[in-house]
Protein backbone atom coordinates (compact mmCIF):
# COMPACT_ATOMS: atom_id res chain seq x y z
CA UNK A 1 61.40 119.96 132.83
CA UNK A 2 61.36 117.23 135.42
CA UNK A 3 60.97 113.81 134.31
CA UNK A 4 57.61 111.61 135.56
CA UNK A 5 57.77 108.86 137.89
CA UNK A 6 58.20 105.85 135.11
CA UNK A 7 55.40 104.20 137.36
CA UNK A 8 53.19 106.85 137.02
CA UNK A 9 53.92 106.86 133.17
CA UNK A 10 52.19 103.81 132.94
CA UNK A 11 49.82 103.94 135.64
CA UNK A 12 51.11 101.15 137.93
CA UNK A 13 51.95 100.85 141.72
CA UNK A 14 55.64 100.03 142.47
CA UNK A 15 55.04 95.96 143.35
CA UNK A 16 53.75 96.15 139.48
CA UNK A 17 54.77 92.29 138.44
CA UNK A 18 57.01 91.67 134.94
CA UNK A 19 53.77 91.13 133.21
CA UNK A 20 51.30 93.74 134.23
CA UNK A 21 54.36 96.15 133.18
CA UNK A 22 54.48 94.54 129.87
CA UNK A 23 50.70 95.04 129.32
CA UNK A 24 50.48 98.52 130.77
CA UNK A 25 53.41 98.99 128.33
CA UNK A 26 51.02 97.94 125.22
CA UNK A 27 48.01 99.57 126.25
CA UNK A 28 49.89 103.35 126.12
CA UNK A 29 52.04 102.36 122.88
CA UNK A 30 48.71 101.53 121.32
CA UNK A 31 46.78 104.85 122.77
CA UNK A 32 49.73 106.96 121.25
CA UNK A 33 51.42 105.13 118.21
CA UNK A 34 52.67 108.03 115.66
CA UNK A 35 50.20 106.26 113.53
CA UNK A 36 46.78 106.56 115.34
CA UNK A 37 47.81 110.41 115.98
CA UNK A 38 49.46 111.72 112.70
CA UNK A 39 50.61 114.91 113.53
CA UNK A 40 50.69 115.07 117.08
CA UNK A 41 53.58 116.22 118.76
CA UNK A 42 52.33 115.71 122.46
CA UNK A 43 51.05 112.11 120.88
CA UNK A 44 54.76 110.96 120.19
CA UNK A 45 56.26 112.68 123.24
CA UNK A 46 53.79 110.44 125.30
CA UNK A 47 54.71 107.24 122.97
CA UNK A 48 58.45 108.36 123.75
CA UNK A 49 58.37 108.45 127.65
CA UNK A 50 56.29 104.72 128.01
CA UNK A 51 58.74 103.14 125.98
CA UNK A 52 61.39 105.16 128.38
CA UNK A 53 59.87 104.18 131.22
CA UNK A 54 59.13 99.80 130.29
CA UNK A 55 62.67 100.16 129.30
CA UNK A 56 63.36 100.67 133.00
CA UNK A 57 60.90 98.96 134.36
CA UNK A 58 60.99 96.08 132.04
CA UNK A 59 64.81 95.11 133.08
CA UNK A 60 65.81 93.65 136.36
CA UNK A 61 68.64 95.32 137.23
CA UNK A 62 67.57 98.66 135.77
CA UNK A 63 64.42 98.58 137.75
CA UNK A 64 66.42 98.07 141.00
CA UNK A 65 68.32 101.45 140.19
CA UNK A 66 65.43 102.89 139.41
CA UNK A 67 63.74 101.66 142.53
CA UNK A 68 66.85 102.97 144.66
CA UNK A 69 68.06 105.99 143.00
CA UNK A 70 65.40 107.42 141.21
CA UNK A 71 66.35 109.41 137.56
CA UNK A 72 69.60 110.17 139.12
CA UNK A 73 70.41 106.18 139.65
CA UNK A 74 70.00 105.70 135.35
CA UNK A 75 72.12 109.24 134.70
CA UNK A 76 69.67 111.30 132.96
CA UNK A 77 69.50 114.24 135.47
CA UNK A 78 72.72 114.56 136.64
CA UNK A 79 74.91 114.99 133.98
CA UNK A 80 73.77 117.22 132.04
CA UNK A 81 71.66 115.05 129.20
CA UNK A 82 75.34 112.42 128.89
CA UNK A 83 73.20 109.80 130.53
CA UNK A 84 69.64 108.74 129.34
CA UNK A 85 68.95 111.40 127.27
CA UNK A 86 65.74 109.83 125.81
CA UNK A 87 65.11 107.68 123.67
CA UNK A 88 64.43 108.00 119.50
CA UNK A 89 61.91 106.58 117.52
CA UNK A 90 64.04 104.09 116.06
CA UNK A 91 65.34 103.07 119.41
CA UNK A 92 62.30 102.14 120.40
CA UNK A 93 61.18 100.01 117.13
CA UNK A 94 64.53 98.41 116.91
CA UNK A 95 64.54 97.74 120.55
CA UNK A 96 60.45 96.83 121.92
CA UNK A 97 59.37 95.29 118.78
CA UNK A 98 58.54 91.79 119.27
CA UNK A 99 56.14 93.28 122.19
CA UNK A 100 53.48 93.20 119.57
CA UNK A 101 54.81 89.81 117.84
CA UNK A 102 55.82 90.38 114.60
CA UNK A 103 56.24 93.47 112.53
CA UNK A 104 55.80 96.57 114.96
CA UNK A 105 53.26 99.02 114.95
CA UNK A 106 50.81 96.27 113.09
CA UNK A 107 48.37 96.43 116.01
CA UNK A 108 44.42 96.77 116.19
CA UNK A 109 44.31 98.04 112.41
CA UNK A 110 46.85 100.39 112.03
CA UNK A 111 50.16 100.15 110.02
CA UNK A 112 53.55 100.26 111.51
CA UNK A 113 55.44 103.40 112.40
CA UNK A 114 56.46 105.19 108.10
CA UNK A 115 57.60 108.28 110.15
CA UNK A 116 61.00 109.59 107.71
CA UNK A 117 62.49 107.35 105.50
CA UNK A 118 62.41 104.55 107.90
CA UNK A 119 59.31 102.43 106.70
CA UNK A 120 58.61 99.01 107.65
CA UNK A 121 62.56 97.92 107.36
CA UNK A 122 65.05 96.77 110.15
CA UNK A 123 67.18 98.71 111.69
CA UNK A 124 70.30 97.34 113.41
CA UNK A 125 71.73 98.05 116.44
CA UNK A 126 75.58 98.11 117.37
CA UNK A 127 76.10 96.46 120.75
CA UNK A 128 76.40 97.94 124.40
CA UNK A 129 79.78 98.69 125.71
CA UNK A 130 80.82 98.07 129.28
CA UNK A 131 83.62 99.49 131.40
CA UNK A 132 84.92 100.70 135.14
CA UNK A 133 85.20 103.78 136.39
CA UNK A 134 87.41 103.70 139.61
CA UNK A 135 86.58 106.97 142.21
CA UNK A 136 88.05 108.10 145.43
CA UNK A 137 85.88 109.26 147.73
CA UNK A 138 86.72 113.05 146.59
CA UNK A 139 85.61 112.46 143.58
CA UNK A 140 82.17 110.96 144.58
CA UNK A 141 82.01 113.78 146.79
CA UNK A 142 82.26 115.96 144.35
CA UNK A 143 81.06 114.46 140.82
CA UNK A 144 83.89 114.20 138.66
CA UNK A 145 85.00 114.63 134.33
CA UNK A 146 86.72 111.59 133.49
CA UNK A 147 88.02 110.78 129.83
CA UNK A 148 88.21 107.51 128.89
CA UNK A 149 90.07 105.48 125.62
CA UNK A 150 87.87 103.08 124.49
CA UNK A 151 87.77 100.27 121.80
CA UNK A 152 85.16 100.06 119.71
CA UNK A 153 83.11 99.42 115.87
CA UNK A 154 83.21 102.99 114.93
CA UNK A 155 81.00 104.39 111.29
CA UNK A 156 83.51 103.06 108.12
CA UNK A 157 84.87 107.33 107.85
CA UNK A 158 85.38 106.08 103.45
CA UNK A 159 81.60 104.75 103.02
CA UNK A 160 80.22 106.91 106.11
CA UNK A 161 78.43 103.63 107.65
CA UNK A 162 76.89 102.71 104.52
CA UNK A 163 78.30 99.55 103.73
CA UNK A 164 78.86 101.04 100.12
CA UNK A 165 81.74 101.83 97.66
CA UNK A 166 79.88 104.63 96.54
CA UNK A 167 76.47 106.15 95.88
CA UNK A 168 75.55 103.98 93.30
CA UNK A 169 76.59 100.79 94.49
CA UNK A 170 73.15 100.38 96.56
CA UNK A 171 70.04 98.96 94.76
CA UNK A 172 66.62 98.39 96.16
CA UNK A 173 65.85 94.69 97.21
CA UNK A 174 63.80 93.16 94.34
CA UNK A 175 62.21 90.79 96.67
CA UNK A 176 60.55 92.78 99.40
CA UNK A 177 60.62 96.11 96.96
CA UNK A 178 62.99 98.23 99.62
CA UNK A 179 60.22 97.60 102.82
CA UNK A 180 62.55 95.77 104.41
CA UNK A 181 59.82 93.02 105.39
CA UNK A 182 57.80 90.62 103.55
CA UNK A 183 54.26 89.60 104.17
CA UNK A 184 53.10 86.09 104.16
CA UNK A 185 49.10 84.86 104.11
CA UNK A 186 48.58 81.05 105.74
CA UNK A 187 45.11 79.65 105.26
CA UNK A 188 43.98 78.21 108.85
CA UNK A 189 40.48 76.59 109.95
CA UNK A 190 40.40 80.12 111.36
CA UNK A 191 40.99 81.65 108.19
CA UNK A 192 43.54 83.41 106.87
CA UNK A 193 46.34 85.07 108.97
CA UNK A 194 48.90 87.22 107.96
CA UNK A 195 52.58 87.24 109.33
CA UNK A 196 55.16 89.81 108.40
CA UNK A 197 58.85 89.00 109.23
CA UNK A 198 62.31 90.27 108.14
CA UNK A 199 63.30 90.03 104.03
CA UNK A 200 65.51 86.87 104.04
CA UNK A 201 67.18 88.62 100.57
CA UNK A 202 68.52 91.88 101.79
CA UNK A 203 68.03 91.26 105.66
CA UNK A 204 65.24 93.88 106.33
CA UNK A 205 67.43 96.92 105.21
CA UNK A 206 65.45 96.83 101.90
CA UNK A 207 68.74 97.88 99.94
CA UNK A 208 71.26 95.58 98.70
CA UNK A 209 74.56 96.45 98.36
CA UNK A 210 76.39 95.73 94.82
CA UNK A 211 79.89 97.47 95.69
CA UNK A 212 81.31 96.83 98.99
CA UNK A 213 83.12 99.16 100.58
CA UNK A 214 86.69 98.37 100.49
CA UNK A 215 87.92 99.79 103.89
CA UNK A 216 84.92 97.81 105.55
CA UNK A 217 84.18 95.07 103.02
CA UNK A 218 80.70 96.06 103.41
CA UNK A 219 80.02 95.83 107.06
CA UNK A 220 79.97 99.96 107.62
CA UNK A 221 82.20 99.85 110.44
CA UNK A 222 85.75 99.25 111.68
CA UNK A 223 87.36 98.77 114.85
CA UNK A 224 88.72 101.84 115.90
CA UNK A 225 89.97 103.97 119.43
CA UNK A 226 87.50 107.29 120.88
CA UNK A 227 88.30 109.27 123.82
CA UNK A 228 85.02 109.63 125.72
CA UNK A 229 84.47 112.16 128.41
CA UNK A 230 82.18 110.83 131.44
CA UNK A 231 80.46 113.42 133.43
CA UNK A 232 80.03 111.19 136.98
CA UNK A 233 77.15 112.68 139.24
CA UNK A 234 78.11 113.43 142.84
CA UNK A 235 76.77 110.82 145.48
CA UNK A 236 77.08 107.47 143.18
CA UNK A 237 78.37 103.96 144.87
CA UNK A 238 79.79 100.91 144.24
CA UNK A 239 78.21 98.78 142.05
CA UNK A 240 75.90 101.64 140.51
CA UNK A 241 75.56 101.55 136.58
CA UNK A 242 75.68 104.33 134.36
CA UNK A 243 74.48 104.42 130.99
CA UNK A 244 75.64 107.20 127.95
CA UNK A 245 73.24 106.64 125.31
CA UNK A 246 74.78 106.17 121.46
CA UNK A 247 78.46 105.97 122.88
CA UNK A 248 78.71 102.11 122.32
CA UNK A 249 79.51 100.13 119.16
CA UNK A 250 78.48 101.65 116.05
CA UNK A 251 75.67 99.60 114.31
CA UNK A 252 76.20 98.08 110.93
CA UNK A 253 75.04 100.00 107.65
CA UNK A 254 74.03 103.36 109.19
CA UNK A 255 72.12 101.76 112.18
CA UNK A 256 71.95 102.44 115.66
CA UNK A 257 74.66 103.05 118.22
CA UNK A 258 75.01 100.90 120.93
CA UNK A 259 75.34 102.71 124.61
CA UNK A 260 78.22 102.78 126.70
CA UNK A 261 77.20 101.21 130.33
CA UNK A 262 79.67 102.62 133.29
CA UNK A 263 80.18 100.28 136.88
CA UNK A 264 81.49 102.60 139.42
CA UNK A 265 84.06 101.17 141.56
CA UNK A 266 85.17 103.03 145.04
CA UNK A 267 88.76 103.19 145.46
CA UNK A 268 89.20 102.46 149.99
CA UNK A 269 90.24 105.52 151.68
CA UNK A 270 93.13 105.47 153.95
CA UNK A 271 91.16 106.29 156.97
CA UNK A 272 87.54 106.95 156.39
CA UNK A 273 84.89 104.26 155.77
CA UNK A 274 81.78 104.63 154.05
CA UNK A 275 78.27 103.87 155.15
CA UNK A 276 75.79 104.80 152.65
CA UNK A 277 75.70 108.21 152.70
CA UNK A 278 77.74 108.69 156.22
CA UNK A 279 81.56 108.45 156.92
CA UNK A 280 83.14 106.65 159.63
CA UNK A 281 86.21 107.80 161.39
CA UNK A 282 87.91 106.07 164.45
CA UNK A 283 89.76 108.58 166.81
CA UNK A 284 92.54 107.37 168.62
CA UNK A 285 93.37 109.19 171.87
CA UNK A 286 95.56 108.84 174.83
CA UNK A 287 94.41 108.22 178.30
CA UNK A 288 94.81 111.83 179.04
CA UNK A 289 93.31 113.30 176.18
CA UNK A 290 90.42 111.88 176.78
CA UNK A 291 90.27 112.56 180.63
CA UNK A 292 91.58 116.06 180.55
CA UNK A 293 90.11 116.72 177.42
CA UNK A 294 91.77 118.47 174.16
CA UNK A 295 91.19 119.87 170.47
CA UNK A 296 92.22 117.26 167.82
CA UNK A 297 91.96 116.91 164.00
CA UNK A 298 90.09 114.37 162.46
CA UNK A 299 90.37 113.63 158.22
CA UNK A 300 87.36 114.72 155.92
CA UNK A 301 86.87 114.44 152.04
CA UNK A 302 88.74 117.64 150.92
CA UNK A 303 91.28 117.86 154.30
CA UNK A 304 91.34 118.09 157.83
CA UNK A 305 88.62 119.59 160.51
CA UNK A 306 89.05 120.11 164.67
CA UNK A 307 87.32 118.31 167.03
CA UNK A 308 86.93 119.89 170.63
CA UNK A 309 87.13 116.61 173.06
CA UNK A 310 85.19 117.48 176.27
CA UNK A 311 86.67 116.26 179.50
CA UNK A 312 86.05 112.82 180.41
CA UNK A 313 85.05 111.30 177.26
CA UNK A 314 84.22 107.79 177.25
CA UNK A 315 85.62 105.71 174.82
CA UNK A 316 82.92 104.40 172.04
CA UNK A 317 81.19 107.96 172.10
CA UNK A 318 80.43 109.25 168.69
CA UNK A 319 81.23 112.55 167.48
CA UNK A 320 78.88 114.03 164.70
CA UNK A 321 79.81 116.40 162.67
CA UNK A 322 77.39 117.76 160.22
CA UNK A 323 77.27 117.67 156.40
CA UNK A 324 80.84 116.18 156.02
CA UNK A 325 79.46 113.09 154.25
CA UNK A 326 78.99 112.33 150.93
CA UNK A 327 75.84 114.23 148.94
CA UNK A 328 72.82 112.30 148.11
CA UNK A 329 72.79 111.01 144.49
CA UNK A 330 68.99 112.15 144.23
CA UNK A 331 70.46 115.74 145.75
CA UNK A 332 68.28 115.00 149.19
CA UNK A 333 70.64 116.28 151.64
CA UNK A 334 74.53 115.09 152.46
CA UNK A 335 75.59 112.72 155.08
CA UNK A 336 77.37 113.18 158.24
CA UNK A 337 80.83 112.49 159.57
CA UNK A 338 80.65 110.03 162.08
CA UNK A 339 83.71 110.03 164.77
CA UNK A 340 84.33 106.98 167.15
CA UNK A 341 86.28 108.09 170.02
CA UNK A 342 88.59 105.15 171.39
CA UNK A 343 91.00 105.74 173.81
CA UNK A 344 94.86 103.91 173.57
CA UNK A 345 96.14 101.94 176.52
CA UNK A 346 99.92 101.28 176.54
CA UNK A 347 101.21 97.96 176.09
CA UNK A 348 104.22 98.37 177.73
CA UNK A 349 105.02 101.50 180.49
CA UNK A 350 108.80 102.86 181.72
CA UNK A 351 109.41 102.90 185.47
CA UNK A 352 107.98 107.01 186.02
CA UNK A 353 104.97 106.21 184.05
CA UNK A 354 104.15 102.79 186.16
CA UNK A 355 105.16 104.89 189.35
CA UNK A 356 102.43 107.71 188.74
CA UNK A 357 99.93 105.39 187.97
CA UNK A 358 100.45 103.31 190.69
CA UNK A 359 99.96 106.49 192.58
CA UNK A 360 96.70 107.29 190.89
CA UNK A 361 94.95 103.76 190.45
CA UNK A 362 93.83 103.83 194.43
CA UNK A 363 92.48 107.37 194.31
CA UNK A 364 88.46 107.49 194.34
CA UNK A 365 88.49 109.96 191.30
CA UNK A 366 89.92 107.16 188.79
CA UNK A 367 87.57 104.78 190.18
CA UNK A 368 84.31 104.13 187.78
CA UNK A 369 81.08 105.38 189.78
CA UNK A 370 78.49 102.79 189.64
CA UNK A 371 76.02 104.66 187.66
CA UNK A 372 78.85 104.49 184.52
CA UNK A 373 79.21 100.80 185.85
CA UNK A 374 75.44 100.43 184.69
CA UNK A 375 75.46 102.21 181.81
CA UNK A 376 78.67 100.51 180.53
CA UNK A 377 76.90 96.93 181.25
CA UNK A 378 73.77 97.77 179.79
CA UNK A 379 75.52 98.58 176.53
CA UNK A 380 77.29 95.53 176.84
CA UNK A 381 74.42 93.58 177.28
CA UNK A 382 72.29 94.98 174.11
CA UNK A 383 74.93 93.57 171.77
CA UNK A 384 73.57 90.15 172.84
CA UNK A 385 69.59 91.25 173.14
């Protein structure tokens, strides 16, 4: 199923500012917190997508992308779930929860999110991971499987991320009694308030950890080496970011996985240049190709394709030839390959060659007609207009 506009998730026109996304954000977390609507699938689906979408939407850059690409320019669609993928419910309360201020999911009267065995304690995150992807042409032409070695925190493999020697060397925090969060009450002129904020004993994990791990020392990960395949969508530029979701550091004690962000960077082609979506070839001809006219081959992505010149082509006339660009990355359509005809003039001529055109330069044929005169001009004088 096709994802929604992220703008229509939250009901908001595209020049939306930073803030109105923030509260439109609020006002659908609130309509479909797990809490207010125990039991409802569609409920947590909806809560899902509008923290999806003000993760986009919320973020500069990713907004951009967004704004430009569509899905396709944050990975999701084209690769086959690698990229996006969704987001999880503890994603979402590790990542948006100072939205609220203080504990999430303690809005308007209801609790916070108790969904599992999560409660009200902290989960930790591992950090993003960033790296370069370098493509030829061919391969953006095409999309393309790359694998990739990558250093990174990877889960402890003796404790399994827990931190812990073994099973019994976890107890339950004494001081918040394993919620992860403790609750303080300040009398005010306005009467009493009450703050929640992480356990300062066992960090908000609500477990503390008696035997350390002796591979880890207690931490749950190690630094380690994976081989990740990247599935790279056909169409995608320079500069474009990719995202895989869980493929960055590991988090500490069981937490969760950072993502692994991908820059695409275009190798130059030997002789094609690209222009969004187009290529741009310059053809070289002799004097007589172009006046008696010929059949050439020009370069495209995946090899070579003929050209019929007509005779008397003008140098600076474009040949088009259809559909031998580079494919949209939203899958509208595929650019065109663009061919600028110019024509060579010798630098230096024998004696025969300098004899015949000494013969020819009088004759009225090789003289320019004044209507080309006036066309030639005018183009000359629109690159000043």
């Amino acid at each position: 199923m096709a994802k929604r506009d992220y703008y229509e998730v939250l009901g908001l026109e595209k020049n939306a500012s930073a803030d109105d996304i923030k509260k439109a954000y609020r006002k659908k977390a609130i309509q479909f917190h797990p809490d207010k609507n125990p039991g409802d699938k569609q409920a947590e689906e909806n809560f899902k997508e509008a923290a999806e979408a003000y993760d986009v939407l919320s973020d500069p850059q990713k907004r951009q992308r967004y704004d430009q690409f569509g899905h396709a320019g944050m990975g999701g669609a084209a690769s086959g779930g690698g990229f996006g993928g969704g987001m999880s419910m503890d994603d979402i309360f590790s990542q948006f929860g100072d939205i609220f201020g203080g504990h999430f999911g303690g809005f308007g009267g209801f609790g916070g999110f108790s969904g599992g065995s999560r409660g009200g304690r902290r989960v930790n995150r591992g950090s993003d991971l960033r790296v370069k992807v370098k493509l030829t042409l061919k391969d953006i032409a095409n999309g393309v499987e790359k694998k990739i070695k990558v250093k990174k925190y990877v889960a402890c493999s003796k404790c399994n991320g827990s931190g812990a020697e073994d099973d019994h060397s976890k107890s339950t925090c004494s001081t918040c009694n394993g919620s992860g969060v403790v609750t303080r009450i300040t009398n005010t002129i306005l009467g009493q308030m009450q703050t929640q904020s992480a356990c300062p004993t066992c960090g908000g994990e609500g477990k503390i950890i008696t035997h350390k791990c002796s591979v880890c020392a207690g931490e749950g990960i190690v630094r380690d080496e994976e081989v990740i395949t990247i599935n790279i969508p056909a169409g995608v530029a320079e500069g474009m970011q990719l995202s895989m979701s869980g493929k960055g550091n590991a988090a500490r004690r069981g937490g969760i996985n950072g993502d692994l962000l991908i820059l695409v960077e275009e190798e130059p082609h030997p002789e094609l240049i690209r222009d969004e979506n187009d290529l741009l070839y310059n053809l070289l001809l002799s004097f007589p190709q172009a006046a008696l006219g010929d059949t050439v081959e020009v370069p495209t992505i995946d090899g070579k394709a003929k050209v019929k010149i007509d005779p008397g082509t003008q140098p600076g006339k474009v040949l088009r030839l259809r559909n031998k660009g580079l494919p949209s990355v939203n899958s509208y359509g595929t650019g065109d390959l663009l061919v600028n005809v110019s024509v060579y003039i010798p630098e230096t001529l024998s004696s025969a060659e300098k004899e015949t055109l000494t013969k020819l330069k009088d004759e009225a044929n090789f003289q320019p007609k004044k209507s080309v005169k006036d066309k030639i001009f005018s183009k000359f004088r629109n690159l000043f207009d």
